[in-house]
PDB file of N, CA and C in Angstrom:
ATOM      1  N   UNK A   1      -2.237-197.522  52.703  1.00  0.00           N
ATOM      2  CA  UNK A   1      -1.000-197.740  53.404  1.00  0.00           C
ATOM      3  C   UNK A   1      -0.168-198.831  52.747  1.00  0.00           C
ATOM      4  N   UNK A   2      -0.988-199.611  52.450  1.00  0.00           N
ATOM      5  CA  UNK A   2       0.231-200.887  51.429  1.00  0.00           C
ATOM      6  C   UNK A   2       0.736-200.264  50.433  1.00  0.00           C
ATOM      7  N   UNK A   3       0.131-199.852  49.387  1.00  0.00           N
ATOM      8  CA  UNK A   3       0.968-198.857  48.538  1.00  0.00           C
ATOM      9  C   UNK A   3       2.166-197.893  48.731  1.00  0.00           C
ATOM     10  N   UNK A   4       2.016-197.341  50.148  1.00  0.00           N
ATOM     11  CA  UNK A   4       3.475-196.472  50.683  1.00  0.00           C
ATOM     12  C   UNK A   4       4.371-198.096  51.154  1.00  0.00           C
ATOM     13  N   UNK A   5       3.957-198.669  51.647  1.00  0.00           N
ATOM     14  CA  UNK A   5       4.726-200.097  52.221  1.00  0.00           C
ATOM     15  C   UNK A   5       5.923-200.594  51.048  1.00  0.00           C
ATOM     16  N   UNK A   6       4.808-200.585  50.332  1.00  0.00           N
ATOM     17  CA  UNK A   6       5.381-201.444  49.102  1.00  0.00           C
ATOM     18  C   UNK A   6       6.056-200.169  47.834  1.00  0.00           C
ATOM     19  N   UNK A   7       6.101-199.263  47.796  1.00  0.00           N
ATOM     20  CA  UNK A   7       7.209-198.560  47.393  1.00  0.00           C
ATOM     21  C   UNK A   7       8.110-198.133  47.772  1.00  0.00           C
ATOM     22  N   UNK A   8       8.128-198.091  49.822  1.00  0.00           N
ATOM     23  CA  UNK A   8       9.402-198.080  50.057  1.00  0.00           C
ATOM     24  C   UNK A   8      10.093-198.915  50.468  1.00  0.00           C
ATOM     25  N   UNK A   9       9.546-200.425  49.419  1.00  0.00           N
ATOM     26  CA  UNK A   9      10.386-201.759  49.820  1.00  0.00           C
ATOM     27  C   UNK A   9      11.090-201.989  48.198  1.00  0.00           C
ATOM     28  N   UNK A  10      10.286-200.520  47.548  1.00  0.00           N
ATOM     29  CA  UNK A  10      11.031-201.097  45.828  1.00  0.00           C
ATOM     30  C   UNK A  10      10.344-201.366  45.190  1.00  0.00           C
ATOM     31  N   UNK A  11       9.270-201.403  45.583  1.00  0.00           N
ATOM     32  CA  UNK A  11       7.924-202.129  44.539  1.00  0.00           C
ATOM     33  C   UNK A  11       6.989-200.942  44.445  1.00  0.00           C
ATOM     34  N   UNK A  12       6.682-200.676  43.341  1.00  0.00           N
ATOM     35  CA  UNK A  12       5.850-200.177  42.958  1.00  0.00           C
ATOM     36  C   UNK A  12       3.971-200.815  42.674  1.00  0.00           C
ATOM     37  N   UNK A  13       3.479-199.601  43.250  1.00  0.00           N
ATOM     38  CA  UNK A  13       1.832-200.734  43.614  1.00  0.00           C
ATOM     39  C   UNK A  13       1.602-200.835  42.127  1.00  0.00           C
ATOM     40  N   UNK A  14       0.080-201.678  41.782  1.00  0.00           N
ATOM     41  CA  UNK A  14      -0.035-201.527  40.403  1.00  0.00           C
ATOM     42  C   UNK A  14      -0.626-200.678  40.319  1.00  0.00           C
ATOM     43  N   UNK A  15       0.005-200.216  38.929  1.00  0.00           N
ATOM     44  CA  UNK A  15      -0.826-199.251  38.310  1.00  0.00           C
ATOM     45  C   UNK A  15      -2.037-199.578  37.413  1.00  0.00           C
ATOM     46  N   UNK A  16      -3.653-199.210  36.854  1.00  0.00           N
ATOM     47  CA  UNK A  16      -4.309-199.789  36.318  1.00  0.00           C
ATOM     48  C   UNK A  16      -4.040-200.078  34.717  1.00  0.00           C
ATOM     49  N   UNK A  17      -4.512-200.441  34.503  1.00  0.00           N
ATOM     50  CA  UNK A  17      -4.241-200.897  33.044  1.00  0.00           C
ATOM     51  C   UNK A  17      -4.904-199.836  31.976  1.00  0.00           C
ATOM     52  N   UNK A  18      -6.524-199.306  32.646  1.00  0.00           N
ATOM     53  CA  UNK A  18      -7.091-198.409  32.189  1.00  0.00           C
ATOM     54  C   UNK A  18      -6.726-196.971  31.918  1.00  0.00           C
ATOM     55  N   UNK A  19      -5.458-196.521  32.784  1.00  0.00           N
ATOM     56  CA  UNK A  19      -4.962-195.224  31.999  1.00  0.00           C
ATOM     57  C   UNK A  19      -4.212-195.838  30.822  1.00  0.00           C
ATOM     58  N   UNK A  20      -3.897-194.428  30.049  1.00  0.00           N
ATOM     59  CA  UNK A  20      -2.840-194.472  29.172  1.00  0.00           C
ATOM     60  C   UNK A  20      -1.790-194.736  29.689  1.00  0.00           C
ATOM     61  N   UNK A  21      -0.378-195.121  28.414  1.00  0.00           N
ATOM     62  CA  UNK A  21       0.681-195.706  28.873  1.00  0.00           C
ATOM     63  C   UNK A  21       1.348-194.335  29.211  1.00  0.00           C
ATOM     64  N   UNK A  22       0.660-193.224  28.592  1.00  0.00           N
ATOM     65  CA  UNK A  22       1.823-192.320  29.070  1.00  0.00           C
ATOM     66  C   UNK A  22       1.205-191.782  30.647  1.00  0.00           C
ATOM     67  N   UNK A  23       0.381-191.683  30.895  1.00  0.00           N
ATOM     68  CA  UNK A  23      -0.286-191.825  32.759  1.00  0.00           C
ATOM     69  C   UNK A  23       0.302-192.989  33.515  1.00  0.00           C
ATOM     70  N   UNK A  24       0.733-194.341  32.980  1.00  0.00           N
ATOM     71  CA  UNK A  24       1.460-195.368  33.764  1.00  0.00           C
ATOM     72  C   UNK A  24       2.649-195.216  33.656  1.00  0.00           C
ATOM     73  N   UNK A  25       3.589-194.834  32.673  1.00  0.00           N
ATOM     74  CA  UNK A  25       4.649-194.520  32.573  1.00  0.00           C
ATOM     75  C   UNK A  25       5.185-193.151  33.797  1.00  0.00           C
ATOM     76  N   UNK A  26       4.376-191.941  33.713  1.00  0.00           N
ATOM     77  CA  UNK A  26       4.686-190.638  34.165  1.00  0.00           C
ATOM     78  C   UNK A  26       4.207-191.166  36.148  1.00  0.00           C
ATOM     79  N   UNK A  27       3.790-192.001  36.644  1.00  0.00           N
ATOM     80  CA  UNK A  27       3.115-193.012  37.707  1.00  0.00           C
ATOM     81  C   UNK A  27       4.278-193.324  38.295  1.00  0.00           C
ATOM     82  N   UNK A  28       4.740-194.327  37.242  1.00  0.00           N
ATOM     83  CA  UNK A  28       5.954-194.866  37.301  1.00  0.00           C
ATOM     84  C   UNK A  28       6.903-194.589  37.565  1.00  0.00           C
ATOM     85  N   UNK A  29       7.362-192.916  37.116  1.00  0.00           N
ATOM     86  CA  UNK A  29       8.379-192.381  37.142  1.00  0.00           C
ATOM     87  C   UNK A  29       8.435-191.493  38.071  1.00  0.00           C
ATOM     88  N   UNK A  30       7.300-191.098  38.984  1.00  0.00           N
ATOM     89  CA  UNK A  30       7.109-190.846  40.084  1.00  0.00           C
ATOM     90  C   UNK A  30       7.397-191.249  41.572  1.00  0.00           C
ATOM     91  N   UNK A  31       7.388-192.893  41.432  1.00  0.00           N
ATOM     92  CA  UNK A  31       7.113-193.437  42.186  1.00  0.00           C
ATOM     93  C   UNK A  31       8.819-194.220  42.456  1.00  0.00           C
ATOM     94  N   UNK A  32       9.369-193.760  42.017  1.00  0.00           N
ATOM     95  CA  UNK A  32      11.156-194.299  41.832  1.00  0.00           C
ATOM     96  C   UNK A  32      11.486-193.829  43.386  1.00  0.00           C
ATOM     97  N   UNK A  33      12.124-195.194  43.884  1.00  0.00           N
ATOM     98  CA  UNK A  33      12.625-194.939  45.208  1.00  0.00           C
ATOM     99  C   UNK A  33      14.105-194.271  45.601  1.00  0.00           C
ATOM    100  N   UNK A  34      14.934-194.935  44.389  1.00  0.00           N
ATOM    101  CA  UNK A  34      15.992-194.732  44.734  1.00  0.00           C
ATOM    102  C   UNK A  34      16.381-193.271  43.748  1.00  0.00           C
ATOM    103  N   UNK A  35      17.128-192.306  44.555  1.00  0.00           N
ATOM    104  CA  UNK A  35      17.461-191.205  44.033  1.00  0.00           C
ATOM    105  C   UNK A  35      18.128-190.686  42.589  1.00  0.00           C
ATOM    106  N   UNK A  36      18.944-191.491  42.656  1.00  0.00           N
ATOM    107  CA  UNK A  36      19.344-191.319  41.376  1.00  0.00           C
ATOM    108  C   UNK A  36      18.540-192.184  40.659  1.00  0.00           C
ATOM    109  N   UNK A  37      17.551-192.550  40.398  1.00  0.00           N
ATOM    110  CA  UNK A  37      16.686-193.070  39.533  1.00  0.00           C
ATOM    111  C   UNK A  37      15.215-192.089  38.925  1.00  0.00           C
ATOM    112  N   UNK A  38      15.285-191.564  39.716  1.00  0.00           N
ATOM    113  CA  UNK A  38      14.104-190.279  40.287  1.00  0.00           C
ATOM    114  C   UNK A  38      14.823-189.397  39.215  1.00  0.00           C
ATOM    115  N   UNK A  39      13.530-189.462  37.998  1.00  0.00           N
ATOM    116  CA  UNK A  39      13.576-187.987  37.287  1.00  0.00           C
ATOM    117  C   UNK A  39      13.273-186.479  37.952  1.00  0.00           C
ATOM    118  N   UNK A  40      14.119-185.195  37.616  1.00  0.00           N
ATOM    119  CA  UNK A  40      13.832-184.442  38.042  1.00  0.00           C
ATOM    120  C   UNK A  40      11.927-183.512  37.943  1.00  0.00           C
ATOM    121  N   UNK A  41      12.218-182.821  38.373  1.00  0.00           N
ATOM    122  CA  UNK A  41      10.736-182.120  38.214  1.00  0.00           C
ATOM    123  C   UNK A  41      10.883-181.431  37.103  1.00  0.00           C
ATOM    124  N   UNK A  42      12.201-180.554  36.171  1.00  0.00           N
ATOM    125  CA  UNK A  42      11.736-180.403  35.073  1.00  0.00           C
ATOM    126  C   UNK A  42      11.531-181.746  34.000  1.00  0.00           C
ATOM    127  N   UNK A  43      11.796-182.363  34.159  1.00  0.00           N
ATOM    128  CA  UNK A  43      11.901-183.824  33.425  1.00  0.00           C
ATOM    129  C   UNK A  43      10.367-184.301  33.721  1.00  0.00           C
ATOM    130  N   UNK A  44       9.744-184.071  34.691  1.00  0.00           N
ATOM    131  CA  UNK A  44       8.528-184.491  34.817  1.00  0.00           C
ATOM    132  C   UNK A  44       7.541-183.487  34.411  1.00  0.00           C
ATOM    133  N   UNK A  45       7.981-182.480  34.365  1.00  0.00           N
ATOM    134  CA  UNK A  45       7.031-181.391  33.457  1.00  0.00           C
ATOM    135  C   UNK A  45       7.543-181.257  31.981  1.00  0.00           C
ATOM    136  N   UNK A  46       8.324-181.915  31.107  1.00  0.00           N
ATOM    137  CA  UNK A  46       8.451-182.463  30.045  1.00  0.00           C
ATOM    138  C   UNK A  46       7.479-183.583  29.497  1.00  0.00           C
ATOM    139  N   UNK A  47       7.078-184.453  30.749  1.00  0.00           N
ATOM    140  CA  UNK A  47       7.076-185.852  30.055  1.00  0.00           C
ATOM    141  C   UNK A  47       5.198-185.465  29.755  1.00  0.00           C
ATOM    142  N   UNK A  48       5.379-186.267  28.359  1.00  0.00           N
ATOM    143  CA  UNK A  48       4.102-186.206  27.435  1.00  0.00           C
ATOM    144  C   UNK A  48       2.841-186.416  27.949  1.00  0.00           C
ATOM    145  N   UNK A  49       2.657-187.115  29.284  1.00  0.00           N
ATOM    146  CA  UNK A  49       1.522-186.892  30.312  1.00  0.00           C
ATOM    147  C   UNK A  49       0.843-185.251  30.565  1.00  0.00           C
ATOM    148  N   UNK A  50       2.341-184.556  30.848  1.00  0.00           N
ATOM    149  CA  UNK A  50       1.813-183.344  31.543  1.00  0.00           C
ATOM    150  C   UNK A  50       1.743-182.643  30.293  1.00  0.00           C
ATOM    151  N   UNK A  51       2.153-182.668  29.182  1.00  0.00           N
ATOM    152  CA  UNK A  51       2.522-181.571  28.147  1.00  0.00           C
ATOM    153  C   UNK A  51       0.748-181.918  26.936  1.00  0.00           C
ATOM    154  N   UNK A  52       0.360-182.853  27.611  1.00  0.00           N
ATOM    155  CA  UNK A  52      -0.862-183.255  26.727  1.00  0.00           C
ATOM    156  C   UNK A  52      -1.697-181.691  27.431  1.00  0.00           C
ATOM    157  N   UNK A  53      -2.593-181.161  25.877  1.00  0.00           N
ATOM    158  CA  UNK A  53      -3.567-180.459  26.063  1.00  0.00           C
ATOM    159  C   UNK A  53      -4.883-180.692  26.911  1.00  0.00           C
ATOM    160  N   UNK A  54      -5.078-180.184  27.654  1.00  0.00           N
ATOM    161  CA  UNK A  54      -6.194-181.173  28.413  1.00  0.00           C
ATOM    162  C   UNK A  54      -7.728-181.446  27.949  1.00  0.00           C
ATOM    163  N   UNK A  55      -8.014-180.893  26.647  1.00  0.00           N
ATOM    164  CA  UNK A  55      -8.939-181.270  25.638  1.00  0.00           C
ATOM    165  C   UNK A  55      -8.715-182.765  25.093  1.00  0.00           C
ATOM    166  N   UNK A  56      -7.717-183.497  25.222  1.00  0.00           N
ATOM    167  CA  UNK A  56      -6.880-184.692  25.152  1.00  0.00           C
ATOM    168  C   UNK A  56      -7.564-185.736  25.710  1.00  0.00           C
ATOM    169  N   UNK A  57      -8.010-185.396  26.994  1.00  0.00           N
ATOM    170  CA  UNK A  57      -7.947-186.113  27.363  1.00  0.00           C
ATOM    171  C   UNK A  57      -9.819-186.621  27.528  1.00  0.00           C
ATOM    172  N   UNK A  58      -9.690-187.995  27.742  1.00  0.00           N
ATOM    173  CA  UNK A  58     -11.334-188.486  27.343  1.00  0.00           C
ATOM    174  C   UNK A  58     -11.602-189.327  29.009  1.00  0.00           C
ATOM    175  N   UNK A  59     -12.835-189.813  28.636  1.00  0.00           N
ATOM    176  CA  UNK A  59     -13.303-190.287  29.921  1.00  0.00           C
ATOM    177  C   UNK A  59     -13.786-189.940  31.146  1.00  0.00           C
ATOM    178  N   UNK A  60     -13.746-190.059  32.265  1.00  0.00           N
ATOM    179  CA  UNK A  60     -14.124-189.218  33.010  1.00  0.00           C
ATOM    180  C   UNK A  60     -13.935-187.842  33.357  1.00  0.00           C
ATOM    181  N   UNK A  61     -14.197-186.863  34.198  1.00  0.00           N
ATOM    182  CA  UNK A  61     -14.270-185.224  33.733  1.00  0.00           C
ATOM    183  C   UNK A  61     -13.112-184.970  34.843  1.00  0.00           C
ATOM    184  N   UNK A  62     -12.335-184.101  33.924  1.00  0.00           N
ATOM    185  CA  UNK A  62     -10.722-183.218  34.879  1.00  0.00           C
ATOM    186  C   UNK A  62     -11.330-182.351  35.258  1.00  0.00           C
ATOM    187  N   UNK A  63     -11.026-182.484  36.576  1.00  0.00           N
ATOM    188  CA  UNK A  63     -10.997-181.291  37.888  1.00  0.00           C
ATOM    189  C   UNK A  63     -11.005-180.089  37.302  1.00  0.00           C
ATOM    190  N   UNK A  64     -10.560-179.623  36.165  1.00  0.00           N
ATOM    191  CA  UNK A  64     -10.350-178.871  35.296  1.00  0.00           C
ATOM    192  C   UNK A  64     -11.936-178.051  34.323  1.00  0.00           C
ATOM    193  N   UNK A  65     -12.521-178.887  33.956  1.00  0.00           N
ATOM    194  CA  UNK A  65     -13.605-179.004  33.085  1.00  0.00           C
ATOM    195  C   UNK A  65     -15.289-179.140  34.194  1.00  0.00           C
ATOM    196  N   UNK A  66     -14.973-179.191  35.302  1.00  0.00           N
ATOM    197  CA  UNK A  66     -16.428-179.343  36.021  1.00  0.00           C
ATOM    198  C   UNK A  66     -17.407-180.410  35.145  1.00  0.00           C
ATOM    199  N   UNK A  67     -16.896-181.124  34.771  1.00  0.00           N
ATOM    200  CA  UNK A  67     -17.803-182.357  34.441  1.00  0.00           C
ATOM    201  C   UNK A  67     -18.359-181.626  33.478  1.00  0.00           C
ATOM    202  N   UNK A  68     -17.419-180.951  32.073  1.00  0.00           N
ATOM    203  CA  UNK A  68     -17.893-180.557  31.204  1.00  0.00           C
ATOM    204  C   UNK A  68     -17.448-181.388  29.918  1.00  0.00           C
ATOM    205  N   UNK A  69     -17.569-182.302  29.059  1.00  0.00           N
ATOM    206  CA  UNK A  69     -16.557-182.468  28.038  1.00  0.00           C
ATOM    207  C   UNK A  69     -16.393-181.705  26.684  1.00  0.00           C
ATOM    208  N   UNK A  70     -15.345-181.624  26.070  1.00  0.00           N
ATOM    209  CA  UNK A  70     -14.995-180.451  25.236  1.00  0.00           C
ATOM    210  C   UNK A  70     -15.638-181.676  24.101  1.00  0.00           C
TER     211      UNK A  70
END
């Protein structure tokens, strides 16, 4: 609940340090309160977060992969 508090006071909660910048960035750009600041949804299915192959990605296992790694 602090996290909804505090983004609709303008603040964005933190994000961890442990994703990538393009997972804190695409977070980020999610989390925009004010409207015209708010990228659209094709703009967010552009951004290099979502357009990454999901073989890409390392560390713990995507919902995707059943706790398989490629």
């Amino acid at each position: 609940m602090q996290a909804l508090f505090r983004i609709g006071k303008g603040e964005p909660p933190p994000v961890p340090n442990s994703l990538s910048s393009d997972a804190q960035d695409f977070i980020l750009k999610c989390l925009q309160v004010n409207p015209s600041d708010q990228p659209t949804a094709g703009q967010l299915l552009d951004h290099p977060f979502v357009k990454r192959p999901l073989h890409a990605f390392s560390g713990s296992a995507s919902p995707h992969t059943n706790g398989i790694r490629h």
